[in-house]
Protein backbone atom coordinates (compact mmCIF):
# COMPACT_ATOMS: atom_id res chain seq x y z
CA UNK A 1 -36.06 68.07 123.20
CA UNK A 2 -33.05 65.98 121.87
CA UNK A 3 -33.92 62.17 121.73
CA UNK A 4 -30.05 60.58 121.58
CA UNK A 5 -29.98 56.39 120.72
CA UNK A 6 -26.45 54.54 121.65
CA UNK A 7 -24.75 53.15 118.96
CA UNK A 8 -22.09 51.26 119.58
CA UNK A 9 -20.79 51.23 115.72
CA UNK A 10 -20.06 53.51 113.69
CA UNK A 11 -20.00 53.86 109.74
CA UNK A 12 -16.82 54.77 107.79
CA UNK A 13 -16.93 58.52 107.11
CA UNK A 14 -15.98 58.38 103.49
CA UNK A 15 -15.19 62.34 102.65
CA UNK A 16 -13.74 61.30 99.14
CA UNK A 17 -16.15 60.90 96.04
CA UNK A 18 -13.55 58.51 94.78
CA UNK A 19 -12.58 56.80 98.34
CA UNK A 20 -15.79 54.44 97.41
CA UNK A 21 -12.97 51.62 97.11
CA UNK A 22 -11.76 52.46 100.69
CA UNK A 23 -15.42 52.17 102.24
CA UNK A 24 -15.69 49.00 100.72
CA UNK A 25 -12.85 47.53 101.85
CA UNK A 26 -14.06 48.96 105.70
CA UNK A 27 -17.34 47.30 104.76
CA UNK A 28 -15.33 43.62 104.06
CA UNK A 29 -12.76 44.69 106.92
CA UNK A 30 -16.07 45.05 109.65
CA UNK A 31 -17.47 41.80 108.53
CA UNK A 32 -14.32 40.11 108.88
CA UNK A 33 -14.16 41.36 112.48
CA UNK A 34 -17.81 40.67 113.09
CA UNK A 35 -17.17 37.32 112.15
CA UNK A 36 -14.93 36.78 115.37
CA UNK A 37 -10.89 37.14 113.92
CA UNK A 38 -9.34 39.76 115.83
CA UNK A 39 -7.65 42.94 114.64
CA UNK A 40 -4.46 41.05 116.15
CA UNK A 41 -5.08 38.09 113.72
CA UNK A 42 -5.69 40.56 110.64
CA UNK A 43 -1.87 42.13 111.10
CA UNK A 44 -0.21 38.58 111.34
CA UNK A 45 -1.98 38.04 108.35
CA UNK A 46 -0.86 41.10 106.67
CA UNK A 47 2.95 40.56 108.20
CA UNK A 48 3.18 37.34 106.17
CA UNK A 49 1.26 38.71 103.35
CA UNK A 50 4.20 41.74 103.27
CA UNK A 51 6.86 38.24 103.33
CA UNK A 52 4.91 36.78 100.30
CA UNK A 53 5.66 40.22 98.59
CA UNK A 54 9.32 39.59 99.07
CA UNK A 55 9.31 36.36 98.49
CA UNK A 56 10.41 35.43 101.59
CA UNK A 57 10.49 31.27 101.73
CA UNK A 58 7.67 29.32 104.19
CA UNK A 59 10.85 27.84 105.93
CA UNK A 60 12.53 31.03 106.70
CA UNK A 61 13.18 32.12 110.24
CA UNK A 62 11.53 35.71 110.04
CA UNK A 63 7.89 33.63 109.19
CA UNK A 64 8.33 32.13 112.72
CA UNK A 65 9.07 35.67 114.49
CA UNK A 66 7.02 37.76 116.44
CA UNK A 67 4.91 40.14 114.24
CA UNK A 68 6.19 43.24 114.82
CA UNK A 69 3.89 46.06 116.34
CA UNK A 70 4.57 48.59 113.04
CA UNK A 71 3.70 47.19 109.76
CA UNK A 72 5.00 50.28 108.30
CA UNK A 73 8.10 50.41 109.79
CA UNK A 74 11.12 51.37 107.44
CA UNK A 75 13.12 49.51 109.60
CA UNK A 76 11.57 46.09 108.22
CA UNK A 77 11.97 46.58 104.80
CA UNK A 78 15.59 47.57 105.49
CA UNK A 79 16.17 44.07 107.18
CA UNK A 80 13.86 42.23 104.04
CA UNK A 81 16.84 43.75 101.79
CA UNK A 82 19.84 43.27 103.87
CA UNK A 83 18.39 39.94 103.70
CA UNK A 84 18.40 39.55 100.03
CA UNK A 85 14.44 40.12 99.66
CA UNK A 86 13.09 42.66 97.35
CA UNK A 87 9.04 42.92 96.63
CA UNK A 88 7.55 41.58 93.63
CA UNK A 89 6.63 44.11 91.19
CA UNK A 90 4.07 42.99 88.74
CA UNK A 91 5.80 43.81 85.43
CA UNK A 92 3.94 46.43 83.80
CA UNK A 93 2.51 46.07 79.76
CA UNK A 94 2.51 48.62 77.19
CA UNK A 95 -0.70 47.69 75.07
């Protein structure tokens, strides 16, 4: 006889000794979402995190634009450098 419990979450299925860093950041992701802010709320976050990145000014017009549905559209990073914005690379040191 097969006793089966509902569970209405699931755990990140890690499959990668070295994906530990990725199961974290599920583990801070769930809590974040578990604290009420909406997966909706997370990629307007990210959006203006991606305008940071270019340095993309507070005042400019793209900041007050619908996020758009793809994040990883190649589309958008086209229109950041047709716009004059290139991401910030942190300059790498030779020790």
């Amino acid at each position: 006889m097969l006793k089966s419990k509902l569970n209405g979450q699931f755990a990140a299925v890690v499959d990668d000794a070295k994906a530990a860093p990725f199961s974290d950041l599920q583990d801070k992701l769930d809590a974040i979402q578990d604290s009420g802010m909406t997966a909706l709320t997370i990629r307007n976050i990210l959006f203006h995190k991606m305008l940071d990145m270019h340095a993309v000014p507070t005042d400019h017009y793209l900041r007050e634009e619908e996020t758009p549905s793809r994040l990883d559209d190649p589309q958008l990073i086209e229109k950041l450098n047709e716009l004059g914005f290139y991401r910030n690379k942190p300059e790498s040191r030779l020790h």
